[in-house]
Structures are given as structure tokens and as C-alpha cells.
C-alpha atoms as a PDB file:
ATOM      1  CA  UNK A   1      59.120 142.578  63.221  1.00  0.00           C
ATOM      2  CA  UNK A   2      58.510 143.179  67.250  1.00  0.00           C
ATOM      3  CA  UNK A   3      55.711 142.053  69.200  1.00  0.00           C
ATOM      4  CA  UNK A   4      54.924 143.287  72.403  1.00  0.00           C
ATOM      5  CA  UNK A   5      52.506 141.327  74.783  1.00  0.00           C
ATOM      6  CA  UNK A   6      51.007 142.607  77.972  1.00  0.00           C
ATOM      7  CA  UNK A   7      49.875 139.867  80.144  1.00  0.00           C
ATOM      8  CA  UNK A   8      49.505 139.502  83.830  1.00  0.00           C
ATOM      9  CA  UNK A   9      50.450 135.962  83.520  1.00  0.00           C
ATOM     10  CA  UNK A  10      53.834 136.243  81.385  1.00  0.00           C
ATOM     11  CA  UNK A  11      55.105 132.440  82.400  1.00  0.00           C
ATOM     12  CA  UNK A  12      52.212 131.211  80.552  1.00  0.00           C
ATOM     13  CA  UNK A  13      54.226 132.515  77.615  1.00  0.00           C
ATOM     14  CA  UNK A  14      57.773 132.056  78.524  1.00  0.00           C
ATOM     15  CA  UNK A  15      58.075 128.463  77.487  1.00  0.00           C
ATOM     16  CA  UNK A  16      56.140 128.910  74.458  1.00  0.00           C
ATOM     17  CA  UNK A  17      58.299 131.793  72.628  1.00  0.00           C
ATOM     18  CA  UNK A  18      61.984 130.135  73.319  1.00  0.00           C
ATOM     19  CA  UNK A  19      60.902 126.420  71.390  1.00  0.00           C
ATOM     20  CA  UNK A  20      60.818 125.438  67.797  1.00  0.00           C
ATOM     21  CA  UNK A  21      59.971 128.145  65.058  1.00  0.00           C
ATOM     22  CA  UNK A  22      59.463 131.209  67.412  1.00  0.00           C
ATOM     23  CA  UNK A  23      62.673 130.689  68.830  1.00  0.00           C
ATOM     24  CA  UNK A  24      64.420 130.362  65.863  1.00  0.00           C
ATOM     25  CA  UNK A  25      62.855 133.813  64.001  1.00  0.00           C
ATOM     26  CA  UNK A  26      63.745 135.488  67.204  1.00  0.00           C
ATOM     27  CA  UNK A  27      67.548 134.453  67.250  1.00  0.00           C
ATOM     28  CA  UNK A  28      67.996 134.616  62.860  1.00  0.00           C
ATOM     29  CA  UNK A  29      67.024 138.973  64.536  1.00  0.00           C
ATOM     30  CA  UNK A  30      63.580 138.163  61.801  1.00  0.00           C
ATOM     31  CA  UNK A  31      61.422 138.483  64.689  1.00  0.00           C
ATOM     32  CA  UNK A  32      61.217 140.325  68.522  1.00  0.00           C
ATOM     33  CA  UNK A  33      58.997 139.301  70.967  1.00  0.00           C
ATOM     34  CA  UNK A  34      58.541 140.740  74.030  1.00  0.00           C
ATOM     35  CA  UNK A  35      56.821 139.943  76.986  1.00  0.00           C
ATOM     36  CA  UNK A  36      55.571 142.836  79.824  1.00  0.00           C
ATOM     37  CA  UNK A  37      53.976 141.853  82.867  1.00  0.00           C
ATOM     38  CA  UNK A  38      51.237 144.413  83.201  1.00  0.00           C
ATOM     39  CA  UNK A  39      52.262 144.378  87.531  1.00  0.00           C
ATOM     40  CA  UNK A  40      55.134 145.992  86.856  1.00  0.00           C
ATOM     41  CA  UNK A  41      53.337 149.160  85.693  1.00  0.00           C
ATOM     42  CA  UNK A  42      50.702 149.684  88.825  1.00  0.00           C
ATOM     43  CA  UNK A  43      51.803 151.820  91.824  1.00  0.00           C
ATOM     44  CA  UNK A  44      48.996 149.061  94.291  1.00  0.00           C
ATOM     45  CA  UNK A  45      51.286 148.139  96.506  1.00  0.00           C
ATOM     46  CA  UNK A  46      49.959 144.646  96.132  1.00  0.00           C
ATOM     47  CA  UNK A  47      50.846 144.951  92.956  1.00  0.00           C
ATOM     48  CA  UNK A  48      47.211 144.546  91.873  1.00  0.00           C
ATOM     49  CA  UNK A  49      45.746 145.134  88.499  1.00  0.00           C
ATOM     50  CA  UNK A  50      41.941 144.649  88.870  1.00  0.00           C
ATOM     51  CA  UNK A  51      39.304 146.056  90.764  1.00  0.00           C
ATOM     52  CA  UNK A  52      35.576 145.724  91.468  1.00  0.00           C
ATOM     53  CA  UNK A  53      33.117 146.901  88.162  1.00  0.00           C
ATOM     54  CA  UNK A  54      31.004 150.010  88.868  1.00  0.00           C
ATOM     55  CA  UNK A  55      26.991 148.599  88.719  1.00  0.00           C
ATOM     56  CA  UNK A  56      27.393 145.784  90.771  1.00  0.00           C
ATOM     57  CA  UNK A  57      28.463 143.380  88.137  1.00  0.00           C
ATOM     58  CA  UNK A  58      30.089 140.244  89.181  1.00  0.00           C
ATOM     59  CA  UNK A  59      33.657 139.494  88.347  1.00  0.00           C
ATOM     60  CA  UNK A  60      36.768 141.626  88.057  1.00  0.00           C
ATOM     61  CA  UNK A  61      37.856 144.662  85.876  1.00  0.00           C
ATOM     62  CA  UNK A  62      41.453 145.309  84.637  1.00  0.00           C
ATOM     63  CA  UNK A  63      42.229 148.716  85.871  1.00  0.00           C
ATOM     64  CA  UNK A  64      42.946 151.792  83.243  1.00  0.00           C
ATOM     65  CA  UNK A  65      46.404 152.632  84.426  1.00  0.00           C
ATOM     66  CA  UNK A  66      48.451 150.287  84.702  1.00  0.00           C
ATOM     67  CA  UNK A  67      47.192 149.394  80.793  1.00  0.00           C
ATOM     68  CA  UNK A  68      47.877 152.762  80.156  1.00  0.00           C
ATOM     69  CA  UNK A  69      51.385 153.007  81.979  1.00  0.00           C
ATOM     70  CA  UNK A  70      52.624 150.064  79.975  1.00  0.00           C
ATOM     71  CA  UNK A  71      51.534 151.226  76.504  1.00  0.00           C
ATOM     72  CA  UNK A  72      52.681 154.966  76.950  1.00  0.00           C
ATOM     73  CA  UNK A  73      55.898 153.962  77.633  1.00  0.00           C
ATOM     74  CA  UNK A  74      55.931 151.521  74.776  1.00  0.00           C
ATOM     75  CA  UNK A  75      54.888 154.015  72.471  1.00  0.00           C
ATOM     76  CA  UNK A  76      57.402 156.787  74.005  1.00  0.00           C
ATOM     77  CA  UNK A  77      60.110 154.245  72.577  1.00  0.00           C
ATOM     78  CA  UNK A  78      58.277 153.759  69.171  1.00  0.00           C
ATOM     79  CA  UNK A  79      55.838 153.671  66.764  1.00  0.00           C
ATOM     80  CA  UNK A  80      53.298 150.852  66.802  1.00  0.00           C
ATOM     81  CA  UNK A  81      51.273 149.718  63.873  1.00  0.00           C
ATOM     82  CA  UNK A  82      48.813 148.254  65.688  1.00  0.00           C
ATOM     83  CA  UNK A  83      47.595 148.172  69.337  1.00  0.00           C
ATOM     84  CA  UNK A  84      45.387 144.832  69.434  1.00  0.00           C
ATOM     85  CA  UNK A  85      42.937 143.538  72.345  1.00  0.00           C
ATOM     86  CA  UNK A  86      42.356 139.712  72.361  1.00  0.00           C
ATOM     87  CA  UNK A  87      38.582 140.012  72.723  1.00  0.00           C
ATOM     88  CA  UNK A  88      35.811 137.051  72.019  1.00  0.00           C
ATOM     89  CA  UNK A  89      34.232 140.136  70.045  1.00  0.00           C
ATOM     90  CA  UNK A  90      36.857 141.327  68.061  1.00  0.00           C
ATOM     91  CA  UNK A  91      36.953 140.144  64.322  1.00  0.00           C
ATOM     92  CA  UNK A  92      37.989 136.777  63.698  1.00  0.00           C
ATOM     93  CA  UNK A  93      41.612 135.871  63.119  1.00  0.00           C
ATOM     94  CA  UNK A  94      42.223 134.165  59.690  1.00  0.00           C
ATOM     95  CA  UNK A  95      44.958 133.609  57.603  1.00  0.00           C
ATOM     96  CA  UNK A  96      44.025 136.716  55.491  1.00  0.00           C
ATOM     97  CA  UNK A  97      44.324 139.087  58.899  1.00  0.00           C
ATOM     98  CA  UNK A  98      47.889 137.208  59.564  1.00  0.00           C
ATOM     99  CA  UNK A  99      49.159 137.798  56.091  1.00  0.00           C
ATOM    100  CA  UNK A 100      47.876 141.779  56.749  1.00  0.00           C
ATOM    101  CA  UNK A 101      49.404 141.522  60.244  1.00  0.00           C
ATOM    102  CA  UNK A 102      52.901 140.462  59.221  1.00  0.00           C
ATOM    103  CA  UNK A 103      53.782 143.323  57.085  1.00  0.00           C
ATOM    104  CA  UNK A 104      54.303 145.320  59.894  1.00  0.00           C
ATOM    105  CA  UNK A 105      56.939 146.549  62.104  1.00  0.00           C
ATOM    106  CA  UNK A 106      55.489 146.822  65.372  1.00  0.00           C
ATOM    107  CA  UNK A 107      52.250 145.805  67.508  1.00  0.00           C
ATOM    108  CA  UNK A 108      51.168 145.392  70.839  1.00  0.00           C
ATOM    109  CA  UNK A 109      49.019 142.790  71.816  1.00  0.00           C
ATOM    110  CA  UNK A 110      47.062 143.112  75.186  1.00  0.00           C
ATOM    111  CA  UNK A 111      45.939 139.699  76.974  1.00  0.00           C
ATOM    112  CA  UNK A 112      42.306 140.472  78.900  1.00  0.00           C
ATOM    113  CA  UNK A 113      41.661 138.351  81.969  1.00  0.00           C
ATOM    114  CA  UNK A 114      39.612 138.411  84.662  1.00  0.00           C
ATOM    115  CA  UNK A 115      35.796 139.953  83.256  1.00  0.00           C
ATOM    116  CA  UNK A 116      37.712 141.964  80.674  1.00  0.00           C
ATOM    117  CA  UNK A 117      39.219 145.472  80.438  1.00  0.00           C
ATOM    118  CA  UNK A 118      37.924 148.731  81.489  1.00  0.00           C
ATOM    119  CA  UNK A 119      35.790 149.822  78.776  1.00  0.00           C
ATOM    120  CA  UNK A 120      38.088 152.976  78.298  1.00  0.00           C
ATOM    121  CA  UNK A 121      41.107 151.318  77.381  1.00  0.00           C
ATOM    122  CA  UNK A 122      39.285 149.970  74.143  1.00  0.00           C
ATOM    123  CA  UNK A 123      37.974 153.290  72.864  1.00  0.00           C
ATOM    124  CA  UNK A 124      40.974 155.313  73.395  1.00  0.00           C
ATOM    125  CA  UNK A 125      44.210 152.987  73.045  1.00  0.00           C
ATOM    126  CA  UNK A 126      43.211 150.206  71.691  1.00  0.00           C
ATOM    127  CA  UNK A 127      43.224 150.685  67.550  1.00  0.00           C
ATOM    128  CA  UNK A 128      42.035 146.334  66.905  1.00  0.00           C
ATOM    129  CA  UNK A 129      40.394 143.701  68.941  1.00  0.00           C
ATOM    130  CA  UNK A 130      40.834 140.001  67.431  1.00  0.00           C
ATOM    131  CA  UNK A 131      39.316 136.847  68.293  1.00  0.00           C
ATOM    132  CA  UNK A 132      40.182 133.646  67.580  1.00  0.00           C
ATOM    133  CA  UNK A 133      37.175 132.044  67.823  1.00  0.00           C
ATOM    134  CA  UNK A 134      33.961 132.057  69.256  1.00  0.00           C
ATOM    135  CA  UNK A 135      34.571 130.552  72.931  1.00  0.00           C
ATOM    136  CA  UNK A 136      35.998 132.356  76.229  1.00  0.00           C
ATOM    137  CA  UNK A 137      39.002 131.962  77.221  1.00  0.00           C
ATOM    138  CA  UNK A 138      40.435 132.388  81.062  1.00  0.00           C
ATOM    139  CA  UNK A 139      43.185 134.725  79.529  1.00  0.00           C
ATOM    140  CA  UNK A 140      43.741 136.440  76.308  1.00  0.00           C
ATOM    141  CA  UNK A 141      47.588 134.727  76.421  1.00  0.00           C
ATOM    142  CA  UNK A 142      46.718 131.375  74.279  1.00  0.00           C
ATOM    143  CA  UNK A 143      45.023 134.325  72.043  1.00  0.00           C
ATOM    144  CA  UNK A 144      48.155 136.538  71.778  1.00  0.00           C
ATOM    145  CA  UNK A 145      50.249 132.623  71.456  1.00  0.00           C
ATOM    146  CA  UNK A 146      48.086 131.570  68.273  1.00  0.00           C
ATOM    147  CA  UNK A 147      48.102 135.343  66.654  1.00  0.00           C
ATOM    148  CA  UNK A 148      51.856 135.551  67.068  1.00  0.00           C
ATOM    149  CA  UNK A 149      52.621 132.199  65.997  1.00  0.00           C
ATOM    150  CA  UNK A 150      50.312 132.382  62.555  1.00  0.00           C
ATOM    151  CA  UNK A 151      52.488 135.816  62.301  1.00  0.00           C
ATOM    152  CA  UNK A 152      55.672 135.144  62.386  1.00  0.00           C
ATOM    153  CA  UNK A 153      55.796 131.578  60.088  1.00  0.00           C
ATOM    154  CA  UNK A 154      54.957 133.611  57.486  1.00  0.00           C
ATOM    155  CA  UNK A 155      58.027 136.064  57.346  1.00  0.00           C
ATOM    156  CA  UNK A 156      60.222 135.634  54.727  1.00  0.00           C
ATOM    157  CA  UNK A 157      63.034 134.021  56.234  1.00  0.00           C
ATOM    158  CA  UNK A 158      61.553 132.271  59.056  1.00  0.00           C
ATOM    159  CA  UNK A 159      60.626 129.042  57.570  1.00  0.00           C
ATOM    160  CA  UNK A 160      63.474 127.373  55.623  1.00  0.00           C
ATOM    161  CA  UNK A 161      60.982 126.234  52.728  1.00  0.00           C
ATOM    162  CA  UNK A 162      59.078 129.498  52.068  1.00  0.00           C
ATOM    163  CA  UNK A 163      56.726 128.042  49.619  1.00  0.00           C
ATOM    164  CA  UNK A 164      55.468 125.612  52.268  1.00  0.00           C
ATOM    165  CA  UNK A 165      54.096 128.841  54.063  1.00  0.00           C
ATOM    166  CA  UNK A 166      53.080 130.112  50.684  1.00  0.00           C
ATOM    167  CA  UNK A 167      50.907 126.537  50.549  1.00  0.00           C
ATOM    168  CA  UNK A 168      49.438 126.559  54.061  1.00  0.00           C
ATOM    169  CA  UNK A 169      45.427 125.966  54.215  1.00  0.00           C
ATOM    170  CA  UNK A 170      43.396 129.067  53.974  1.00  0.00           C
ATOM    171  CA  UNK A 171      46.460 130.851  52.024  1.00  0.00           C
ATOM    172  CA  UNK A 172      43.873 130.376  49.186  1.00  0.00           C
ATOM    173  CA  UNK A 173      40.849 130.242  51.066  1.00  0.00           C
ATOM    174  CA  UNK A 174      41.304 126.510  50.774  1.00  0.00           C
ATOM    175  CA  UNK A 175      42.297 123.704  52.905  1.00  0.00           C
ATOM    176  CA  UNK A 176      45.507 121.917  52.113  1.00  0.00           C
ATOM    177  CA  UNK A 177      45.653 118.634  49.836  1.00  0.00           C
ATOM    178  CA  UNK A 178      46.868 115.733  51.427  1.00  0.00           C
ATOM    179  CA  UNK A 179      50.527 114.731  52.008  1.00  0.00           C
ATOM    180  CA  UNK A 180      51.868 111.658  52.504  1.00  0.00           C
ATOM    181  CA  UNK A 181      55.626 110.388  53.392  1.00  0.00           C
ATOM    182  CA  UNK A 182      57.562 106.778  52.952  1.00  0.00           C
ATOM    183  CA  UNK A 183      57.140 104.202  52.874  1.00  0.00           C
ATOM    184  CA  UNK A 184      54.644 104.162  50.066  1.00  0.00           C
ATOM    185  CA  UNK A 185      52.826 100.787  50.985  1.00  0.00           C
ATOM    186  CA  UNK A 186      51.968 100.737  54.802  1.00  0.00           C
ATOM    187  CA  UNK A 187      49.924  97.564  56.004  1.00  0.00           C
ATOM    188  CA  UNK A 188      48.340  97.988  52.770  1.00  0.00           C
ATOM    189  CA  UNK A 189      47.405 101.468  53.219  1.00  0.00           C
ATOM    190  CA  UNK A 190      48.830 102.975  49.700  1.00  0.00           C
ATOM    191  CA  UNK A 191      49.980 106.323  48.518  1.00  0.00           C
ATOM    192  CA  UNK A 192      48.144 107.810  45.612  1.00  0.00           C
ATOM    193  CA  UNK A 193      49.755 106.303  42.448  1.00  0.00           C
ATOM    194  CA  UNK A 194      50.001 110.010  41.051  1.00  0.00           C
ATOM    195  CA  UNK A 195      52.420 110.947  43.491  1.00  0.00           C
ATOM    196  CA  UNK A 196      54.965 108.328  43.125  1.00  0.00           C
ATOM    197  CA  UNK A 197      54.866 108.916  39.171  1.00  0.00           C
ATOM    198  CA  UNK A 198      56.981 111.831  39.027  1.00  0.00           C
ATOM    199  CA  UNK A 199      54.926 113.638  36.328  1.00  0.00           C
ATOM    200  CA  UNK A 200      54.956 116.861  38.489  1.00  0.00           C
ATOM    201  CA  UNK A 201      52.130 118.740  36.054  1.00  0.00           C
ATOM    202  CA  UNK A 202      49.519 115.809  36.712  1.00  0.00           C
ATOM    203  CA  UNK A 203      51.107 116.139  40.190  1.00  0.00           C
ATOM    204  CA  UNK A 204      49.854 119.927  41.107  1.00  0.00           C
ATOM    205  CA  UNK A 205      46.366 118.878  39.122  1.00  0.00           C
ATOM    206  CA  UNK A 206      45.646 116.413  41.520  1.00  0.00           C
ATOM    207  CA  UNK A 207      46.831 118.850  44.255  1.00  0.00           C
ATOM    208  CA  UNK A 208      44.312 121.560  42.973  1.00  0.00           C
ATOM    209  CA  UNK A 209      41.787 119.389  42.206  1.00  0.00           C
ATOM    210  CA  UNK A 210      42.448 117.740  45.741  1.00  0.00           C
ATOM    211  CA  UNK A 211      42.230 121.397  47.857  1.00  0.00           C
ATOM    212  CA  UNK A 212      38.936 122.350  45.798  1.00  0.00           C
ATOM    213  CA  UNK A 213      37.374 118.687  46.808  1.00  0.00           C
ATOM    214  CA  UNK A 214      38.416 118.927  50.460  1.00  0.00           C
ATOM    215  CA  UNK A 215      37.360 122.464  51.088  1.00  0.00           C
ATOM    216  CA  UNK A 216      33.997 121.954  49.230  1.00  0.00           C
ATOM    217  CA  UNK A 217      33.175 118.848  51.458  1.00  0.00           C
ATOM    218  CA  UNK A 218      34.223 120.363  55.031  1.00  0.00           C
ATOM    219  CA  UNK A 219      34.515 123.680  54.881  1.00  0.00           C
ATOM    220  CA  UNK A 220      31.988 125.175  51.794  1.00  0.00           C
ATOM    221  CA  UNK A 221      31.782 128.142  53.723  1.00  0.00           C
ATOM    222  CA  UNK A 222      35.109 129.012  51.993  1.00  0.00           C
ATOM    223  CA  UNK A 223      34.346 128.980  48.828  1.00  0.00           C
ATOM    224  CA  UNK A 224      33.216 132.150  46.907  1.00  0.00           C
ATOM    225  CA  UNK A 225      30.040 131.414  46.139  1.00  0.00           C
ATOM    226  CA  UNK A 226      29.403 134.530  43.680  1.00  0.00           C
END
């Protein structure tokens, strides 16, 4: 899978994509991501990307051509599943969308900044907008961080233990059942005694059971309620 972000702020990024996980999918060839500083595609001699909104609006507006520069010649090299905005009013990432998102072979993601994107851009390149919650951002680069990250765990391959992926909250619609580690007995602060019995059928009940509970007590809005 490739990912190609557009950001005007690619250092943001830099760090983020060569640590842990990421870094690993990219260099087991499971996962490309690449990083496009949207300057490098305007002919300002500034190198400027923005420019005052027609009405009188306050703030700043990312121009249409150097967007447009950078995805054309993107797409002249090949097809792209998906061209995606980070946008507070895009529909909301979840696990479902991730799942959907990591099937593919290629997608863009565009970081806004500044007051947002000229309008254009949106209705004629832009094919998704996703948001990650409902709160602004300064830049749409922790956005494109969280979307690719959620992404690329969940290629076969990228995690060693593939069921843990398969067993992440929401993979269900439910959170996760809590896990516990050694020593059993901790200042007297004990692991369930149905773990440490080895009886691995009462085991995954108590798992179940234990997902169901937890999701019903902080997050009901999960549950199908038909």
C-alpha cells in the first residue's frame, strides 16, 4: 500500500513515519509513505501557498494550484483509490473506515491549514474528506498521522501477531477486555483468577462477556440497539 501526504509542514511528519510500527511496514516493502511539501509545487517566488479569501473573511486560504500541481502529477504516475481531505466536516474516522481504507493500493491524503482549502479543490479533486473528531486542529498533519497509523497496523504482515489487530477495540464495535501481565499479585492488586487457570474456553467467555460489559458501561453508543 502507498500513501501520499501533502502538507506544508512535512517535518511535522518526518519523525513520526521512520519510528516503531510505521517504520517497520515501510522497510518489510508492506507499506509506502510519502511525504510532498505542497511549496514545492507553487511558481510564488516566496514560495507561498495561501492567499487572502474573496468576501473579506478573516484568515488565510490554501491556493488552487499548487494543490492541483501536486495531485496531477501524482496521478500522472498512478492510479489513486482515494484522494482524502482532513476536514473537521468530513465523516468520522473509525475503525470500520480504516479496515475499508486498507484494502487499497493507493491514496492521497491532503493536510488543510491555515482557514482551510479553496472551496474548489474539494468539489473537483478531492473524492473523501475525514475527520477525526470533532475539534480543530492547526494542521490537518496529526489528522493524516492518526489515519495512516490506524491504516497500516492492520495489513497483513505488519504486526507480528495478526490476531492482536484482529482483537483491537472497535474491530467489533466493542472496546477491548482487559489485559493484564506478571506478576500476578502486585501490592495486592490481583489478576482475575480465570486467567491464570488455563481453561482457555472459560478464558474467551470472560473475554466476551468482559468487551460486552465495558462497552455497555462507557461507550453504549456502540452497541446495536435494534
Amino acid at each position: 500500500m502507498r500513501i501520499d501526504i501533502i502538507t506544508v509542514l512535512p517535518e511535522i511528519l518526518e519523525g513520526f513515519f521512520n519510528q516503531s510500527i510505521l517504520m517497520r511496514a515501510q522497510k518489510k516493502g508492506l507499506a509506502e509513505i510519502h511525504l510532498h511539501n505542497l511549496r514545492d509545487y507553487t511558481a510564488d517566488k516566496h514560495r507561498r501557498v495561501d492567499d487572502y479569501p474573496y468576501g473579506g473573511f478573516a484568515g488565510m486560504v490554501m491556493q488552487c494550484e499548487p494543490i492541483d500541481n501536486c495531485i496531477s502529477s501524482l496521478k500522472s504516475q498512478r492510479h489513486y483509490d482515494e484522494v482524502i481531505f482532513t476536514s473537521p466536516d468530513g465523516e468520522q474516522f473509525t475503525q470500520s473506515v480504516a479496515n475499508g481504507l486498507s484494502l487499497y493500493e493507493n491514496i492521497i491524503l491532503l493536510c488543510g491549514h491555515y482557514k482551510g482549502i479553496d472551496h474548489r479543490i474539494r468539489e473537483h479533486l478531492i473524492t473523501r474528506e475525514i475527520s477525526i473528531g470533532d475539534y480543530v486542529l492547526t494542521g490537518g498533519e496529526l489528522a493524516a498521522a492518526v489515519i495512516a497509523d490506524a491504516v497500516v497496523r492492520i495489513i497483513p504482515g505488519v504486526i507480528g501477531d495478526e490476531q492482536s489487530a484482529l482483537s483491537d477495540c472497535f474491530q467489533d464495535n466493542l472496546l477491548a477486555a482487559p489485559v493484564y501481565t506478571r506478576p500476578a499479585d502486585y501490592k495486592g492488586w490481583k489478576v482475575p483468577d480465570i486467567l491464570l487457570s488455563g481453561d482457555e474456553a472459560r478464558i474467551k467467555d470472560w473475554e466476551i462477556n468482559q468487551c460486552y460489559e465495558r462497552t455497555r458501561l462507557l461507550r453504549p453508543d456502540l452497541l446495536d440497539e435494534d
